[in-house]
Protein backbone atom coordinates (compact mmCIF):
# COMPACT_ATOMS: atom_id res chain seq x y z
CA UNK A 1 -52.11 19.59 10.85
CA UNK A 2 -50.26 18.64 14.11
CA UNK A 3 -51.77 16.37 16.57
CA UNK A 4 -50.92 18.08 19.84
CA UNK A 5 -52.45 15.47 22.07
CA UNK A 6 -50.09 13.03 20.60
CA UNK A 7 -47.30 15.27 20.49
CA UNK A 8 -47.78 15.89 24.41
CA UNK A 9 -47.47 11.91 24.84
CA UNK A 10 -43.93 12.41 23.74
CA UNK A 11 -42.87 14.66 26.66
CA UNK A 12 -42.74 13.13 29.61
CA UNK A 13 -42.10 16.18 31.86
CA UNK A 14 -45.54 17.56 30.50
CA UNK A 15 -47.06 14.95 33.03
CA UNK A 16 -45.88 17.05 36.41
CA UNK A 17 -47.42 18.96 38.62
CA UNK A 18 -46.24 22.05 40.03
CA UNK A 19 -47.80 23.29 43.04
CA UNK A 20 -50.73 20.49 42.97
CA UNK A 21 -51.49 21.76 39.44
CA UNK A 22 -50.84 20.87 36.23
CA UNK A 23 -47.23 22.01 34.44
CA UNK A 24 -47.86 24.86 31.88
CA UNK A 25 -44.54 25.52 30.54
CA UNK A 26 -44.54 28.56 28.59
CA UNK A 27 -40.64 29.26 28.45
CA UNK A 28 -39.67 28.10 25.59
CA UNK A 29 -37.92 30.72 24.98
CA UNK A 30 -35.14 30.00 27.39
CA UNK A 31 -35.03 26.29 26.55
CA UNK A 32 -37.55 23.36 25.41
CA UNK A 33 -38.42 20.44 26.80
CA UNK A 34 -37.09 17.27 25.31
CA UNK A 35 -39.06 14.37 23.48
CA UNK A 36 -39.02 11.06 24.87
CA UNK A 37 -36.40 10.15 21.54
CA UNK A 38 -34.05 12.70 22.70
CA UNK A 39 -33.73 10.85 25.91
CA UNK A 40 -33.73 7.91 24.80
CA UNK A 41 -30.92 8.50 22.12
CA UNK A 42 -28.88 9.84 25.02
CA UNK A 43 -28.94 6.98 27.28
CA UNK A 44 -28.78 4.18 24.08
CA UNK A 45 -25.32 6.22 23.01
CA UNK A 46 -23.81 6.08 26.32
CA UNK A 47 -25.20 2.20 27.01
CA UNK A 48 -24.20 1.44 22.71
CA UNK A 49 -21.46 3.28 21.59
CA UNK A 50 -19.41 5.26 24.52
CA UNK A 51 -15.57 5.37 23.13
CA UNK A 52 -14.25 8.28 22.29
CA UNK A 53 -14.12 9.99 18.58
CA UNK A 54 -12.18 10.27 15.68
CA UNK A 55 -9.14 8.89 18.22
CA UNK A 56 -9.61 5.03 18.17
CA UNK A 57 -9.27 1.81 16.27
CA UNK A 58 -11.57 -0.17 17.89
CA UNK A 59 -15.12 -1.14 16.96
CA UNK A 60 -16.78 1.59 19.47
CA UNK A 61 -14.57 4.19 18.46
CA UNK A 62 -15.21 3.68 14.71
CA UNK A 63 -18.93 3.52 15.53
CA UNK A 64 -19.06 6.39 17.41
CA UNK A 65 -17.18 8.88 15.08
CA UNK A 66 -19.62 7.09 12.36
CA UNK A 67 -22.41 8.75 14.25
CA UNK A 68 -20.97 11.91 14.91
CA UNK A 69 -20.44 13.03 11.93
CA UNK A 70 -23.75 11.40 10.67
CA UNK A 71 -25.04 13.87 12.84
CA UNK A 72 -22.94 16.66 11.27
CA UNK A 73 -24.29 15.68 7.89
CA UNK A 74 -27.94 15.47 9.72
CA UNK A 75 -27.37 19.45 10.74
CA UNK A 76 -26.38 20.58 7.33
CA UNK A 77 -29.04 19.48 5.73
CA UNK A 78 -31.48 20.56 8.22
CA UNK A 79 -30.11 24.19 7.87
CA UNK A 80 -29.40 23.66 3.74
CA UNK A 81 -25.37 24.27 4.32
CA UNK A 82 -23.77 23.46 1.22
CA UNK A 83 -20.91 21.14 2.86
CA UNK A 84 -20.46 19.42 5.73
CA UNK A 85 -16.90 21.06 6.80
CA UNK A 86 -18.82 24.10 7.50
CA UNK A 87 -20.97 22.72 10.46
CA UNK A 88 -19.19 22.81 13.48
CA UNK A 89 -20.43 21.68 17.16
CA UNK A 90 -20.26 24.03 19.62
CA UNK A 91 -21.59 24.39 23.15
CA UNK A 92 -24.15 26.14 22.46
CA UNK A 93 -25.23 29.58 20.33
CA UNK A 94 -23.38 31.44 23.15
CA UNK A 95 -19.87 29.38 21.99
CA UNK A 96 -20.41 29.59 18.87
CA UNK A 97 -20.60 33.54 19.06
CA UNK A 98 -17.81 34.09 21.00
CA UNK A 99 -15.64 31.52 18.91
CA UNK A 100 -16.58 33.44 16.06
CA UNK A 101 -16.00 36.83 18.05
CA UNK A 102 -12.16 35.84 18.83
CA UNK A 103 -11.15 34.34 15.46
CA UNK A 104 -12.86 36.62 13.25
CA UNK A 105 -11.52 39.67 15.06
CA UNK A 106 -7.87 37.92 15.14
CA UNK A 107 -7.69 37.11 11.58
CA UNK A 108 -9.58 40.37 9.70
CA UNK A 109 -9.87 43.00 12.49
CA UNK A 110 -8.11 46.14 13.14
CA UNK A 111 -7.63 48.61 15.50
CA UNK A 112 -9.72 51.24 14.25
CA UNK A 113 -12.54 48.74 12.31
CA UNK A 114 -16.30 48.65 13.08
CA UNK A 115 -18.44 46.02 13.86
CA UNK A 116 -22.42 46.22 13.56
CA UNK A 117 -24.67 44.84 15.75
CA UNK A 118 -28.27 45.99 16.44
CA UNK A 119 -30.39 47.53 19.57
CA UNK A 120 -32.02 43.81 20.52
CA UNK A 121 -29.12 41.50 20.44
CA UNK A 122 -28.70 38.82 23.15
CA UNK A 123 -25.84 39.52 25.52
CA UNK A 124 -24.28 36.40 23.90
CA UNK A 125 -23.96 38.73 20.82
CA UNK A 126 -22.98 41.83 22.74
CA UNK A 127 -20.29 40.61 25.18
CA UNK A 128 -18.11 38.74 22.84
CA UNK A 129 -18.06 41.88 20.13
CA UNK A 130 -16.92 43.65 23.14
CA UNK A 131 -14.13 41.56 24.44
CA UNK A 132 -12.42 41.77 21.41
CA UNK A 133 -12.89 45.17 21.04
CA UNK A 134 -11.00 46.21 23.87
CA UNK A 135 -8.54 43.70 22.56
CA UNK A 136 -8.08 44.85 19.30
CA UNK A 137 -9.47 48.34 19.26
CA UNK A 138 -12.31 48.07 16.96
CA UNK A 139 -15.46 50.51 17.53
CA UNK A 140 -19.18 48.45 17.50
CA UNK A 141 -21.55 50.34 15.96
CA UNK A 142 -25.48 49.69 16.92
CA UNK A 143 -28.44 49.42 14.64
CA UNK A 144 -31.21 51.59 16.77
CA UNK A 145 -34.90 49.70 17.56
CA UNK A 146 -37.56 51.27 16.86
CA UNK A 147 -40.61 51.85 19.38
CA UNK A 148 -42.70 49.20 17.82
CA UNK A 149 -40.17 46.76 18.15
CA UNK A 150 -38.47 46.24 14.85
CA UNK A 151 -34.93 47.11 13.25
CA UNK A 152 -34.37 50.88 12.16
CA UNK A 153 -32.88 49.95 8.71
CA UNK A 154 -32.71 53.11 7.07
CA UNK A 155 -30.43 53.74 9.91
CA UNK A 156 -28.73 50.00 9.75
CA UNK A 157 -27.84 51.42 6.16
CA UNK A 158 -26.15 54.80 7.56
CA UNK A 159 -23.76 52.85 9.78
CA UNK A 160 -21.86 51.41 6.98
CA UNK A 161 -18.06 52.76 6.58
CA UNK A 162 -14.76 51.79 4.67
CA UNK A 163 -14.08 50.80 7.90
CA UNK A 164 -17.13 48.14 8.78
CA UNK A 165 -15.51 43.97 8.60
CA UNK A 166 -19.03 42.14 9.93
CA UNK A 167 -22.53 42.70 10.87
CA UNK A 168 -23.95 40.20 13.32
CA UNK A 169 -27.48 40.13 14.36
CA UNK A 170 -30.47 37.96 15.32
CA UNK A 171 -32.50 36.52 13.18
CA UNK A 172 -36.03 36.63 16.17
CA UNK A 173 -35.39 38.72 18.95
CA UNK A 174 -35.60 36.48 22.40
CA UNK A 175 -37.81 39.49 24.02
CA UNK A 176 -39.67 40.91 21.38
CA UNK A 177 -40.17 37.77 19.27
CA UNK A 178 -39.41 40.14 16.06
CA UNK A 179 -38.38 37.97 13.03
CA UNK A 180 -35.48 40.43 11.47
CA UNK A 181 -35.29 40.90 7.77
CA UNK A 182 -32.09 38.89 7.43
CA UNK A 183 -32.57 38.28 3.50
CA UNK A 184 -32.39 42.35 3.31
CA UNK A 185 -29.70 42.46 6.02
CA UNK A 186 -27.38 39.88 4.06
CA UNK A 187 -28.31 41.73 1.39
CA UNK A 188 -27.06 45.24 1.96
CA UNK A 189 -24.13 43.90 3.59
CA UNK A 190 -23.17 41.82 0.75
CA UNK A 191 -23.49 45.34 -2.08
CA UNK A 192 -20.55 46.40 0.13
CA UNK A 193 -18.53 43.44 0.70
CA UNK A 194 -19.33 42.90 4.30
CA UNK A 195 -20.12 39.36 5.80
CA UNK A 196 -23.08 38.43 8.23
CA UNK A 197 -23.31 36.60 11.33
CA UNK A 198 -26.63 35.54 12.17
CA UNK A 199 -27.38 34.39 15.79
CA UNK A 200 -30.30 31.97 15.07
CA UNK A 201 -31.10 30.47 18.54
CA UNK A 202 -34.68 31.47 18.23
CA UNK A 203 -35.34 31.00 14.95
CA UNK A 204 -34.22 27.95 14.19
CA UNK A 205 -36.86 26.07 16.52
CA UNK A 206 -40.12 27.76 15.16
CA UNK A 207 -38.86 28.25 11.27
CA UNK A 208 -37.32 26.68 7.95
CA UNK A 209 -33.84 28.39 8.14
CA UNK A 210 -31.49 27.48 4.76
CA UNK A 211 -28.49 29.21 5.74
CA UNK A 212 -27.59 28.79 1.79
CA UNK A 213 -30.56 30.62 0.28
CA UNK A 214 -30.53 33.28 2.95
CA UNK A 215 -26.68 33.87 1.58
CA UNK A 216 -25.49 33.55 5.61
CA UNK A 217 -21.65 33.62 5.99
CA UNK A 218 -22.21 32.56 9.65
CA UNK A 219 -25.41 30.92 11.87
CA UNK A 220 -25.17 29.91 14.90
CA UNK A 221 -27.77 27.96 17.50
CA UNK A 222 -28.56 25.95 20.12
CA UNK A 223 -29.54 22.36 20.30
CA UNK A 224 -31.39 22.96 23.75
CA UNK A 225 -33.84 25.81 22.10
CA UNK A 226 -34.71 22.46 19.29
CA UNK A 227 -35.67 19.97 21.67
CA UNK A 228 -32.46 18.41 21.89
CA UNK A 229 -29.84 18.10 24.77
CA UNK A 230 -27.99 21.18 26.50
CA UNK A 231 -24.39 21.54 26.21
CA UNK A 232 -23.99 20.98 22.07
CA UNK A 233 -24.81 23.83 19.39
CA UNK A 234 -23.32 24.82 15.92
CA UNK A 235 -22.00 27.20 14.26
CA UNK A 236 -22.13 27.24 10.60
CA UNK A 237 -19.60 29.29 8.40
CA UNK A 238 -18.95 29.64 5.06
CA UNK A 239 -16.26 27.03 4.30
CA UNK A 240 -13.82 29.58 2.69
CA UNK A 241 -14.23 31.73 5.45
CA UNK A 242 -13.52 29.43 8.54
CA UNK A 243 -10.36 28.59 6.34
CA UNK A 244 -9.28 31.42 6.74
CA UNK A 245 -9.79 31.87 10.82
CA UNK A 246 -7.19 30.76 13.69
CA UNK A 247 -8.18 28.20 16.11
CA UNK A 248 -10.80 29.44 19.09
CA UNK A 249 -8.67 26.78 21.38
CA UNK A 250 -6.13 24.63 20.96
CA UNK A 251 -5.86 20.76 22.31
CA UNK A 252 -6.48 17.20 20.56
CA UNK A 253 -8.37 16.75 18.16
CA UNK A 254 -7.65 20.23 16.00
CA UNK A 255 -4.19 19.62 15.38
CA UNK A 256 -2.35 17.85 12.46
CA UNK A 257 1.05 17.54 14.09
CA UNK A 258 2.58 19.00 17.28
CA UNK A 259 5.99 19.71 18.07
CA UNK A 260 7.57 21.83 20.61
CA UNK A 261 8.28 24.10 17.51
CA UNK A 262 5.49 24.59 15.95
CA UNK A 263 2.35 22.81 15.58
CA UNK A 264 -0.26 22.20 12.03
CA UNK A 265 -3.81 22.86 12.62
CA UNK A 266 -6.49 20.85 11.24
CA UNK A 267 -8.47 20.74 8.38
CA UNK A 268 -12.30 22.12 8.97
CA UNK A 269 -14.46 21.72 11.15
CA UNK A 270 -12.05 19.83 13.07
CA UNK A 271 -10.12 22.98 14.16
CA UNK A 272 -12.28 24.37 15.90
CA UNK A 273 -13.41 21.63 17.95
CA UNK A 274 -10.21 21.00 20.28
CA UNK A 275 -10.84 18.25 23.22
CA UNK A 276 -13.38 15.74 23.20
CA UNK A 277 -16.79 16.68 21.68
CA UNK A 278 -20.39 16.04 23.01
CA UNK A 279 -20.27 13.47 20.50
CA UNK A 280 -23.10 12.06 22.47
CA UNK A 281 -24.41 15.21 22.43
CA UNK A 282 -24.55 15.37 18.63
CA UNK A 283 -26.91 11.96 18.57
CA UNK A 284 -28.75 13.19 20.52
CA UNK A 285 -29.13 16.13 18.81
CA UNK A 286 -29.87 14.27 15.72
CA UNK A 287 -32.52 12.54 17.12
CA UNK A 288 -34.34 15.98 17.70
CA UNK A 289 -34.00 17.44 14.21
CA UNK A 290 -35.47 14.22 13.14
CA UNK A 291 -38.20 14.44 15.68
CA UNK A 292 -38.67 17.84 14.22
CA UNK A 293 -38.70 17.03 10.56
CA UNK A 294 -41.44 14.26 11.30
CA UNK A 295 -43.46 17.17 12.49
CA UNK A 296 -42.73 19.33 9.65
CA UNK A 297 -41.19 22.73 10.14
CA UNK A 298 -44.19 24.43 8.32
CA UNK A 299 -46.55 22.56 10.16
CA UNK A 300 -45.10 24.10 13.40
CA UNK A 301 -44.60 27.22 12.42
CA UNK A 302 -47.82 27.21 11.08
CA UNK A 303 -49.60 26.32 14.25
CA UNK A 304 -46.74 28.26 16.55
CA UNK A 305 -48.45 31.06 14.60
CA UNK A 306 -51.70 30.84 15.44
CA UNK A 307 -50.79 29.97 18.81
CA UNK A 308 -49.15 33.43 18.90
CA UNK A 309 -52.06 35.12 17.63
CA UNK A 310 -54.53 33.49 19.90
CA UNK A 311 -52.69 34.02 23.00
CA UNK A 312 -52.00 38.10 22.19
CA UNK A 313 -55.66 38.54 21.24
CA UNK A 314 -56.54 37.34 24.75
CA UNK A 315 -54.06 38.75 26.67
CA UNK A 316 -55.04 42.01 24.99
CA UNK A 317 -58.42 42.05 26.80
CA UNK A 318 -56.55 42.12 30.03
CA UNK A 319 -56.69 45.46 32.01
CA UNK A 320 -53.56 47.79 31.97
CA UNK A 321 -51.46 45.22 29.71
CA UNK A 322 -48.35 47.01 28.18
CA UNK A 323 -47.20 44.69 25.17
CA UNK A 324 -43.18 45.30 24.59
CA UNK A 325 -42.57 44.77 20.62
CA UNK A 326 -45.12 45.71 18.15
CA UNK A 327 -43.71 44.22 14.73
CA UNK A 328 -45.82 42.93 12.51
CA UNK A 329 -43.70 40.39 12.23
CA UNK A 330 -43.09 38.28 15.37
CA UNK A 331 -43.24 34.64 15.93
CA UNK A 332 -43.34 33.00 18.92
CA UNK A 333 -42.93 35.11 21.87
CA UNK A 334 -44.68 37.89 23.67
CA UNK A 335 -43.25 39.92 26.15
CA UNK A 336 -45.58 42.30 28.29
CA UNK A 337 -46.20 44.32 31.83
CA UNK A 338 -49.16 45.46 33.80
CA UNK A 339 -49.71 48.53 35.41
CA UNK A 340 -48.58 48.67 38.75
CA UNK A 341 -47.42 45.24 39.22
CA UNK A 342 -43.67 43.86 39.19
CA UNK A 343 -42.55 41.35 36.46
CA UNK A 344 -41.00 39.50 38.95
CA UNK A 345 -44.16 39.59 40.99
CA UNK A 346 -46.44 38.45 38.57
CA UNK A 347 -43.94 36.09 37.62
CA UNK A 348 -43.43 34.15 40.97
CA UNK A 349 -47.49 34.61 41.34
CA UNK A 350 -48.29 32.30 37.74
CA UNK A 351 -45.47 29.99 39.43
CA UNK A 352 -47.82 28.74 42.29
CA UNK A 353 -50.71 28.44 39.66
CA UNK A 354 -48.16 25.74 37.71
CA UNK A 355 -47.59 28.24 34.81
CA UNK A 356 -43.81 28.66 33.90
CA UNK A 357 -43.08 32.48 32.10
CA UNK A 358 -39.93 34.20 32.53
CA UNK A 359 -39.61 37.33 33.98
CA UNK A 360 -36.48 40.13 34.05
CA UNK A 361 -34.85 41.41 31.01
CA UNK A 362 -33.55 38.19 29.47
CA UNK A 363 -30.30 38.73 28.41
CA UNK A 364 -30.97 41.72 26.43
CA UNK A 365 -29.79 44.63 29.23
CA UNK A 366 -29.62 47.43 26.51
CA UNK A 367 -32.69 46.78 25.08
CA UNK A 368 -34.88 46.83 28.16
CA UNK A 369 -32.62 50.13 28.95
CA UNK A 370 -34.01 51.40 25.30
CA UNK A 371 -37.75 50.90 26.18
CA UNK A 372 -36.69 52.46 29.66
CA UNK A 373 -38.20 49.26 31.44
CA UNK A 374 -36.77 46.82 34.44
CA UNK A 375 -37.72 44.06 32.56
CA UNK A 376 -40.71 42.25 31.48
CA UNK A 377 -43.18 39.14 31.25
CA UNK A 378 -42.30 36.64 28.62
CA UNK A 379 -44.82 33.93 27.52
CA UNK A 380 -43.00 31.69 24.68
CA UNK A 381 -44.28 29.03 22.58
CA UNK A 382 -43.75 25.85 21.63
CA UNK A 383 -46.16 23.13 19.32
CA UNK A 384 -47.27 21.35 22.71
CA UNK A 385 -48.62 24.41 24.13
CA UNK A 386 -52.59 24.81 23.77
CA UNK A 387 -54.86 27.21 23.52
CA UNK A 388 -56.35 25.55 27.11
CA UNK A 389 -52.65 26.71 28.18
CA UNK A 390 -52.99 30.23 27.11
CA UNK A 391 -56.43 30.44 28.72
CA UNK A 392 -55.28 29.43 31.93
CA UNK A 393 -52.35 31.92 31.80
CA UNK A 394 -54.55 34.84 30.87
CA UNK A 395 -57.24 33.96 33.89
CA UNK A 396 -54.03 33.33 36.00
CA UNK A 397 -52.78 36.96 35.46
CA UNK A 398 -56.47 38.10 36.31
CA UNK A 399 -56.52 36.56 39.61
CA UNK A 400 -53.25 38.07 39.90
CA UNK A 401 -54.77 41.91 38.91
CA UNK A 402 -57.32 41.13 41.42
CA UNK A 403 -54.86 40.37 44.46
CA UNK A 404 -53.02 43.89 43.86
């Protein structure tokens, strides 16, 4: 069982006010708030250990590639990668995507190849397929939603073709908080010979993710959405596979040699990381997953869960509530409108009460445009939120229904 009072002594921003009232952050979903060990690792690596990685001689520079990559090995084996050369840092699950985006389509796509995605991807997994596409001439197939919320798979099946190189989906849908059937996904893919991306950015925080059981060839996340520090996220890929990819960028760092001839590329991970990395970044980020593990991933998801549960059973009792995503199985998030009142209304309204939600359609254009909506309400989750929280929220949207 998680102590949440405790747990809410570790986050200092929990202790504003907004408004005269109490913070009630319940957008999680967009990023978390960060541990007081987070913050503290990021000022004790810049105060300790500032020098520059993998580049230097000197005692910093030793020290600080030593944690670095201690982080990298601290990442696989919170994920369950099989080998440390296939974690790479990345700014964020956005990078990650469209690093993966450029060299995947540049080393195994044609013009006339498909790649799947599905109906309730993040732009982050849209945009980038569709970059390359018009750069390469590849067609993007699109695995339809279904009204309640949850992946069409008898259709996902039908989009196959001689022609398909990837599928790349989400693992929990930001909006709809839908956990996808990934196992099954990576599955099916695999009978044909197709890899899988898997855009993990909300799962990772709220479940136990082992990128080697699941049979992932790619996962990517961010270590702002885990309590860690914005600006650093990873990508994971099958070692034989990001062998086999060009460089995203080119600069220090992912080189072997340079001449005005030609120049070697680097062994992985290191290729794909030109320029100096948040190597601070990673510490930090290291510091979270640990802060994490203390908790226990079950534990959290465990009481994430109920959480979940609690706060839809209440909000259900609230007059002319709309819920958007119906899947039996969600974690985490829940997205919603009300009759007759704006999500952006409702949103700026909860604002002045203290409570943070996010409002519009998140990233995720074509899905709202699928469910023929504007946008929507989003109330996500975290372990320091209480049921006290989700109270307030729920008598916050009634003073709201009363106003209109």
């Amino acid at each position: 069982m998680l102590n949440i009072e405790s747990i809410r002594r570790d986050f200092p921003i929990l202790d504003r006010q907004i408004y005269g009232k109490p913070l009630i952050y319940l957008d999680n979903a967009a990023t978390t708030q960060k541990p007081q060990c987070v913050i503290d690792a990021i000022s004790w690596a810049y105060c300790n250990v500032n020098a520059n990685v993998h580049r230097g001689t000197h005692f910093l520079s030793l020290q600080a590639t030593e944690m670095m990559e201690a982080a990298r090995e601290n990442v696989r084996d919170f994920i369950g990668a099989e080998s440390r050369s296939g974690v790479l840092f990345t700014r964020g699950t956005t990078e990650s995507m469209n690093l993966l985006a450029s060299s995947f389509s540049d080393a195994f796509i044609k013009q006339g190849d498909e790649v799947i995605i599905s109906g309730m991807e993040h732009h982050s997994n849209i945009v980038p397929w569709q970059i390359q596409a018009e750069r390469k001439g590849f067609k993007i197939k699109v695995i339809p939603v279904t009204d309640d919320g949850e992946l069409d798979m008898d259709a996902f099946r039908s989009l196959f073709s001689g022609r398909t190189r990837i599928v790349s989906v989400t693992h929990m849908s930001n909006v709809l908080g839908t956990v996808n059937p990934i196992t099954e996904i990576i599955a099916e893919s695999h009978r044909r010979g197709i890899p899988v991306a898997v855009d993990g950015a909300q799962s990772v925080p709220h479940m136990k993710v082992d990128v080697s059981a699941l049979g992932a060839d790619f996962y990517a996340f961010s270590g702002h959405k885990i309590y860690g520090p914005t600006g650093i996220g990873v990508l994971y890929g099958r070692p034989d596979l990001l062998a086999q990819l060009p460089p995203y960028q080119g600069g220090g760092e992912m080189i072997k040699r340079v001449t005005f001839e030609k120049t070697t590329y680097n062994d992985i991970p290191f290729r794909f990381e030109a320029g100096t990395p948040d190597y601070v970044g990673a510490i930090a980020l290291a510091s979270a997953l640990d802060y994490v593990r203390g908790l226990g991933i079950d534990a959290i998801s465990e009481y994430e869960s109920q959480l979940t549960v609690y706060a839809r059973e209440r909000l259900s009792a609230v007059p002319g509530i709309r819920f958007i995503g119906n899947a039996p199985e969600k974690s985490s998030v829940i997205s919603f409108l009300i009759d007759g009142i704006h999500p952006f209304d409702i949103g700026t309204l909860l604002d002045r009460l203290g409570i943070a939600v996010r409002t519009g359609y998140h990233c995720a254009e074509p899905l709202m445009d699928s469910f023929r909506i504007p946008g929507t309400v989003r109330a996500s989750f975290s372990f320091y939120n209480t049921k006290d929280e989700v109270d307030a929220l729920v008598a916050g949207i009634e003073q709201i229904i009363r106003m209109f």
